[in-house]
N, C-alpha and C. Protein backbone atom coordinates (compact mmCIF):
# COMPACT_ATOMS: atom_id res chain seq x y z
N UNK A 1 49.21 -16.85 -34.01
CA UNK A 1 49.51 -17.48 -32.77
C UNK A 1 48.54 -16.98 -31.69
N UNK A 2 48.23 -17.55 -30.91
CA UNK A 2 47.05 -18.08 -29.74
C UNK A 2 47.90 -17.24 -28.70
N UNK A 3 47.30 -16.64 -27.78
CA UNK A 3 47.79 -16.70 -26.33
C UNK A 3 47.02 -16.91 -25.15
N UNK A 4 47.77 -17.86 -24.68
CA UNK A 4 46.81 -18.44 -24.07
C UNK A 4 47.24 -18.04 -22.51
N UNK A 5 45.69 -17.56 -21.96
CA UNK A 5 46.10 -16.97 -20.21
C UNK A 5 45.40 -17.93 -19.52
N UNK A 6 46.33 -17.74 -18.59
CA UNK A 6 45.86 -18.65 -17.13
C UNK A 6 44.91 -17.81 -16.46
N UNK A 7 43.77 -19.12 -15.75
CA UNK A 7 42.67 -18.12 -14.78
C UNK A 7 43.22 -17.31 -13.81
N UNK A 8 43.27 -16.03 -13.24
CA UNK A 8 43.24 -15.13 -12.05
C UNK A 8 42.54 -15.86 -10.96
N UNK A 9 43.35 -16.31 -9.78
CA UNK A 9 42.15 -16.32 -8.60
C UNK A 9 41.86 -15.04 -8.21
N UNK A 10 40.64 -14.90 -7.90
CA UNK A 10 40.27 -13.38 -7.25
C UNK A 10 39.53 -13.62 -6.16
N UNK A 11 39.69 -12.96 -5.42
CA UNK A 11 38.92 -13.05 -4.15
C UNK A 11 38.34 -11.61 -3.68
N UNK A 12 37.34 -11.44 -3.29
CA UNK A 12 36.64 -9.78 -3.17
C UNK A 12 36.06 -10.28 -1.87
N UNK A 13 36.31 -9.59 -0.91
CA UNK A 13 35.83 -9.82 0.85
C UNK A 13 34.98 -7.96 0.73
N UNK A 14 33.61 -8.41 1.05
CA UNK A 14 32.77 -7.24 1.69
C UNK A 14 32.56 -7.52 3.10
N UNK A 15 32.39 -6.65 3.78
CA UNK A 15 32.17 -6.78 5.07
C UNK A 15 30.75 -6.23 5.07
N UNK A 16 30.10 -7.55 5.43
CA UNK A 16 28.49 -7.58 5.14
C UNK A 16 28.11 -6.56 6.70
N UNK A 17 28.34 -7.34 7.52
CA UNK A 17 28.34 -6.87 9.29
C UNK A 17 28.31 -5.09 9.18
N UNK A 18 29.41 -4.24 8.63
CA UNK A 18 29.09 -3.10 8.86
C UNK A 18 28.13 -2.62 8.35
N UNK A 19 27.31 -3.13 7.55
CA UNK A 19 25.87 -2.32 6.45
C UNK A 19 24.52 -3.49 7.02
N UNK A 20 24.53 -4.08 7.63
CA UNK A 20 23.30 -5.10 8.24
C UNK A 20 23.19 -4.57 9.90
N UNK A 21 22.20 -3.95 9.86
CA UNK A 21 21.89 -3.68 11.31
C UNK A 21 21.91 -5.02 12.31
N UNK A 22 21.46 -4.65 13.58
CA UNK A 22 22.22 -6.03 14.49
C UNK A 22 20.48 -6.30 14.71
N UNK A 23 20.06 -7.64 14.73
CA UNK A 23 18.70 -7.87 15.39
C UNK A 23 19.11 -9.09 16.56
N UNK A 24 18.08 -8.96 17.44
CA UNK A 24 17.96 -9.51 18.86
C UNK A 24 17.80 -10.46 18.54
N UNK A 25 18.62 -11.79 19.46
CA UNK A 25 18.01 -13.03 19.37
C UNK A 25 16.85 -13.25 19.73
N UNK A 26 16.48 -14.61 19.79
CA UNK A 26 15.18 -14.90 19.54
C UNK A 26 15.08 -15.02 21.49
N UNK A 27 15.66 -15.16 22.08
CA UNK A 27 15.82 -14.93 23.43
C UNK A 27 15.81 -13.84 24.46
N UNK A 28 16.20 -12.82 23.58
CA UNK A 28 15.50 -11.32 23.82
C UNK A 28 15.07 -11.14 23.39
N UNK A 29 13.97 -11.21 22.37
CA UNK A 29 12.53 -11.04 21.86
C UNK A 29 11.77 -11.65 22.89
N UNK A 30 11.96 -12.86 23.32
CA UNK A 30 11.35 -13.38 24.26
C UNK A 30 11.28 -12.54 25.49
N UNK A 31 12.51 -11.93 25.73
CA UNK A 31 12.49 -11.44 27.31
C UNK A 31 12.01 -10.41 27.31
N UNK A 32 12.39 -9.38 26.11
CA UNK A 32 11.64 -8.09 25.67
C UNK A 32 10.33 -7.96 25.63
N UNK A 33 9.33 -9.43 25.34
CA UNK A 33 7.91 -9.30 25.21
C UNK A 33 7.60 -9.75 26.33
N UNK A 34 7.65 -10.56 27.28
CA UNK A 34 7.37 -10.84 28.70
C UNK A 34 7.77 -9.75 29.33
N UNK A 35 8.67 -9.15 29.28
CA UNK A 35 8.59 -7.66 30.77
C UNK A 35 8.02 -6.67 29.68
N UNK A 36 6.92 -6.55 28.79
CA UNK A 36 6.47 -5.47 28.11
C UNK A 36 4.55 -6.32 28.58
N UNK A 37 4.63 -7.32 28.73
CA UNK A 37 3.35 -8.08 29.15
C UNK A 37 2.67 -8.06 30.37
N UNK A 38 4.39 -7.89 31.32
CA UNK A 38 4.18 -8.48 32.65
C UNK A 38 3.88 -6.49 33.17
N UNK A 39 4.04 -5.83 32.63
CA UNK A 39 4.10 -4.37 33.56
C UNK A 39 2.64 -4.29 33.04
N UNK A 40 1.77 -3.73 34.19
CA UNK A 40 0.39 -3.26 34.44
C UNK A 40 0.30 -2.28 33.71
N UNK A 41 -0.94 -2.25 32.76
CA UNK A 41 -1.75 -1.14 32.17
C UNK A 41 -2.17 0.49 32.65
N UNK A 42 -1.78 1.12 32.27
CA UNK A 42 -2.02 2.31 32.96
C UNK A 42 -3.24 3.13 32.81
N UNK A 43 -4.35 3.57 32.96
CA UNK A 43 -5.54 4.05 32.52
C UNK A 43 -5.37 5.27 32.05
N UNK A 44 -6.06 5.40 30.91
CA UNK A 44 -5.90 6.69 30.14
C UNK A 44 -6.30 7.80 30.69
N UNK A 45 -5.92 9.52 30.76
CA UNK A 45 -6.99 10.10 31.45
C UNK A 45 -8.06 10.63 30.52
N UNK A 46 -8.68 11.34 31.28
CA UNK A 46 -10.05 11.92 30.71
C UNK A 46 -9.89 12.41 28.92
N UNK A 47 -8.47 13.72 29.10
CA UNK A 47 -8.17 13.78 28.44
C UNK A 47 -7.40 13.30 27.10
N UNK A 48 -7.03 11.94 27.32
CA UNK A 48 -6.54 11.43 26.50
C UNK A 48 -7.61 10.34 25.66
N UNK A 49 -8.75 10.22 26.62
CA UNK A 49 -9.46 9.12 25.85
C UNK A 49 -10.11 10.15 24.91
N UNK A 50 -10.66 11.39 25.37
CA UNK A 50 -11.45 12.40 24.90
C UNK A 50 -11.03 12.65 23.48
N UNK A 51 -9.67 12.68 23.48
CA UNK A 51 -8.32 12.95 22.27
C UNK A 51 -8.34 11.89 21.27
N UNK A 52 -8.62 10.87 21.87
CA UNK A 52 -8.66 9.52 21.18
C UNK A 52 -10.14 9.50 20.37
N UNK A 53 -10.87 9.71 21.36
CA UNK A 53 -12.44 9.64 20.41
C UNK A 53 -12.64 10.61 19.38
N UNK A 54 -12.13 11.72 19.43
CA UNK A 54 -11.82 12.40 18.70
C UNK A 54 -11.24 12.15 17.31
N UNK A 55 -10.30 11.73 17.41
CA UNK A 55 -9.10 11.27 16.33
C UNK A 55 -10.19 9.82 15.79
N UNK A 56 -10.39 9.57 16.57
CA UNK A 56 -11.39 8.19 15.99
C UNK A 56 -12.40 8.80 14.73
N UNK A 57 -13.30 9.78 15.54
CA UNK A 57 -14.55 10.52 14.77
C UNK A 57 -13.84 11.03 13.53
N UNK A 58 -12.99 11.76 13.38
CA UNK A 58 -12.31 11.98 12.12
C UNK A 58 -11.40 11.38 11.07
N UNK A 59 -11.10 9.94 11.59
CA UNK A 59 -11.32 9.26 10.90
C UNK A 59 -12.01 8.45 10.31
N UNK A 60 -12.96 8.18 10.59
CA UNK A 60 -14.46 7.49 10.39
C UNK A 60 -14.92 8.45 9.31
N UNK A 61 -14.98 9.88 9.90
CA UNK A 61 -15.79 10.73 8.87
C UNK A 61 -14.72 10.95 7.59
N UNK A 62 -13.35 10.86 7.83
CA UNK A 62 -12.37 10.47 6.25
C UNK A 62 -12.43 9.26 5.55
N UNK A 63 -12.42 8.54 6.31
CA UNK A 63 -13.18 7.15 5.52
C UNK A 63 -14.46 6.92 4.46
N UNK A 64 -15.34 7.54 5.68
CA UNK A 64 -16.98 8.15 4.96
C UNK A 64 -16.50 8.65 3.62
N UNK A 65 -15.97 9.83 3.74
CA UNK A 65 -16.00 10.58 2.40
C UNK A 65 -15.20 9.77 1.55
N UNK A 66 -14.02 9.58 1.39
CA UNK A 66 -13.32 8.69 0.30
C UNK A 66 -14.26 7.18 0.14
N UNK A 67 -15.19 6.77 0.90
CA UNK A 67 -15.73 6.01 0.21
C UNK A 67 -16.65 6.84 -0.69
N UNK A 68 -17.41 7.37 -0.11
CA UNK A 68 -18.65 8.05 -0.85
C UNK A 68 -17.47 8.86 -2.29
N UNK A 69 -16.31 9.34 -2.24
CA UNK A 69 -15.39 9.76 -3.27
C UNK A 69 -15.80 8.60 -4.30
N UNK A 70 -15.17 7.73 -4.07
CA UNK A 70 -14.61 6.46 -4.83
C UNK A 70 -16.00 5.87 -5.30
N UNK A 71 -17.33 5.68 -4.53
CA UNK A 71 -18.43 5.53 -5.55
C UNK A 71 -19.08 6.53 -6.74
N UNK A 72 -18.52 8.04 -6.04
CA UNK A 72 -18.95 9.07 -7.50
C UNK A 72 -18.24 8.85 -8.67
N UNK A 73 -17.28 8.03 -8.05
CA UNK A 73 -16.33 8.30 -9.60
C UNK A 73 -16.38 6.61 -10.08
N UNK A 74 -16.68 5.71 -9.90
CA UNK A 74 -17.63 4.79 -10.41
C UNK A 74 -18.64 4.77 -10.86
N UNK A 75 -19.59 5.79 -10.66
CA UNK A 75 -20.33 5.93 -11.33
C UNK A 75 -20.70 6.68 -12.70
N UNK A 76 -19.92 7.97 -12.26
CA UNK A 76 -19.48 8.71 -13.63
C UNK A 76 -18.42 8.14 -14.61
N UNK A 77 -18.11 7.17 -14.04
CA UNK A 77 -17.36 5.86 -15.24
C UNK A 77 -18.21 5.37 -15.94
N UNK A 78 -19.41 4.62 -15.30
CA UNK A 78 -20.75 3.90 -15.52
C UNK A 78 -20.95 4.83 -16.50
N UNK A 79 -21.71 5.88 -16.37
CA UNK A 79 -22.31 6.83 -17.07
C UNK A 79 -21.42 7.23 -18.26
N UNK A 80 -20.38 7.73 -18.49
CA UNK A 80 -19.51 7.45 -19.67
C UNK A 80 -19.49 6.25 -20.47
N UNK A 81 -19.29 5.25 -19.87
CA UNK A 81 -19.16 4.29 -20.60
C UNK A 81 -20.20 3.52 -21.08
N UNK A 82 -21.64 4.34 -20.73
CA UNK A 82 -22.85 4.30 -21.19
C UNK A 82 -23.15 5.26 -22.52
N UNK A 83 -22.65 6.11 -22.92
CA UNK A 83 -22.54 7.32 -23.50
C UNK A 83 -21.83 6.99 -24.30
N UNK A 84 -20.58 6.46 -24.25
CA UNK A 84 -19.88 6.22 -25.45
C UNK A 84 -20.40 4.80 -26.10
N UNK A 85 -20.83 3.73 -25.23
CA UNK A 85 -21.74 2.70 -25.96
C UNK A 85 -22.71 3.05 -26.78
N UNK A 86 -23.14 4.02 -26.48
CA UNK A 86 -24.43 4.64 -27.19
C UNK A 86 -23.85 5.55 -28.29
N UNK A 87 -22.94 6.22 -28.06
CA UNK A 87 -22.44 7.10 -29.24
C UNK A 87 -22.01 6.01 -30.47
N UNK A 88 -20.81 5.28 -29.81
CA UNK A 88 -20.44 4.31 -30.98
C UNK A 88 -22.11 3.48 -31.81
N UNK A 89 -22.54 2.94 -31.49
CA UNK A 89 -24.00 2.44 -31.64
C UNK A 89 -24.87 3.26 -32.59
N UNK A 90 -24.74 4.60 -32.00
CA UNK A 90 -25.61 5.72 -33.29
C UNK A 90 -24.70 5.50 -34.27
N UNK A 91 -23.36 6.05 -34.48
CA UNK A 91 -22.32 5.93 -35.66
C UNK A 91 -22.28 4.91 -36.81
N UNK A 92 -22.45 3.95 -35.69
CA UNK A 92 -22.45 2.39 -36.52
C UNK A 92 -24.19 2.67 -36.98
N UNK A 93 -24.89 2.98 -36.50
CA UNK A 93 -26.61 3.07 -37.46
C UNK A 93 -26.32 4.12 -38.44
N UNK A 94 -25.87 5.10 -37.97
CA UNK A 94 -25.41 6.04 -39.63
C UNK A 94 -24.64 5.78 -40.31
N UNK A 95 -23.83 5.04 -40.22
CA UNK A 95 -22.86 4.53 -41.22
C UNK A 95 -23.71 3.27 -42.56
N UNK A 96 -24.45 2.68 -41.70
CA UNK A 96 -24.99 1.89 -42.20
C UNK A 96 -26.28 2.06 -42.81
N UNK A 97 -26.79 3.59 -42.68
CA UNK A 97 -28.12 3.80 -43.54
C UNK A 97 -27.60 5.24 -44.35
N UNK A 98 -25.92 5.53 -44.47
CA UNK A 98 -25.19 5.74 -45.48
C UNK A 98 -25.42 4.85 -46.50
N UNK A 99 -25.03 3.75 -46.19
CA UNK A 99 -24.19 2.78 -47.27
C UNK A 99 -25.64 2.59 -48.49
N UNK A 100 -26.77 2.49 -47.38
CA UNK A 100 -27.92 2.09 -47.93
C UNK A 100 -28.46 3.27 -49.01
């Protein structure tokens, strides 16, 4: 004998709202970027541009090097994979003036 069950309604309610942060309408984005537009620029001082050129120069010169990094080791790829073309290549000529 069979027993036969009826479907369960189930219902499971998450409350999405407490785990989703709140974002601004699209109407305070608007108002937020017009009074962030509309207030005047302030000039940097001496010291801060000085700070800035700075931070600039050392990154430029980290850049420099990880490029110049990243071509040594392209090349010593090159060069390996020149070396082992050539190794396999001898193998395969001695193998073959074995056989002979």
């Amino acid at each position: 004998m069979l027993f036969h069950r009826q479907p369960v309604s189930l219902r499971i309610d998450i409350p999405v709202d407490d785990f989703l942060p709140s974002h601004p309408t699209p109407d305070e984005v608007v108002s937020a970027k017009r009074a962030s537009l509309s207030t005047p620029r302030t000039a940097k001082s001496p010291e801060e541009l000085a700070r800035a050129e700075k931070m600039s120069g050392l990154l430029h010169k980290a850049h420099i090097e990880a490029v110049q990094a990243r071509a040594a080791r392209e090349g010593e790829r090159a060069r390996e994979a020149k070396a082992r073309r050539l190794r396999h290549e001898e193998s395969e000529r001695q193998r073959l003036q074995a056989r002979l």
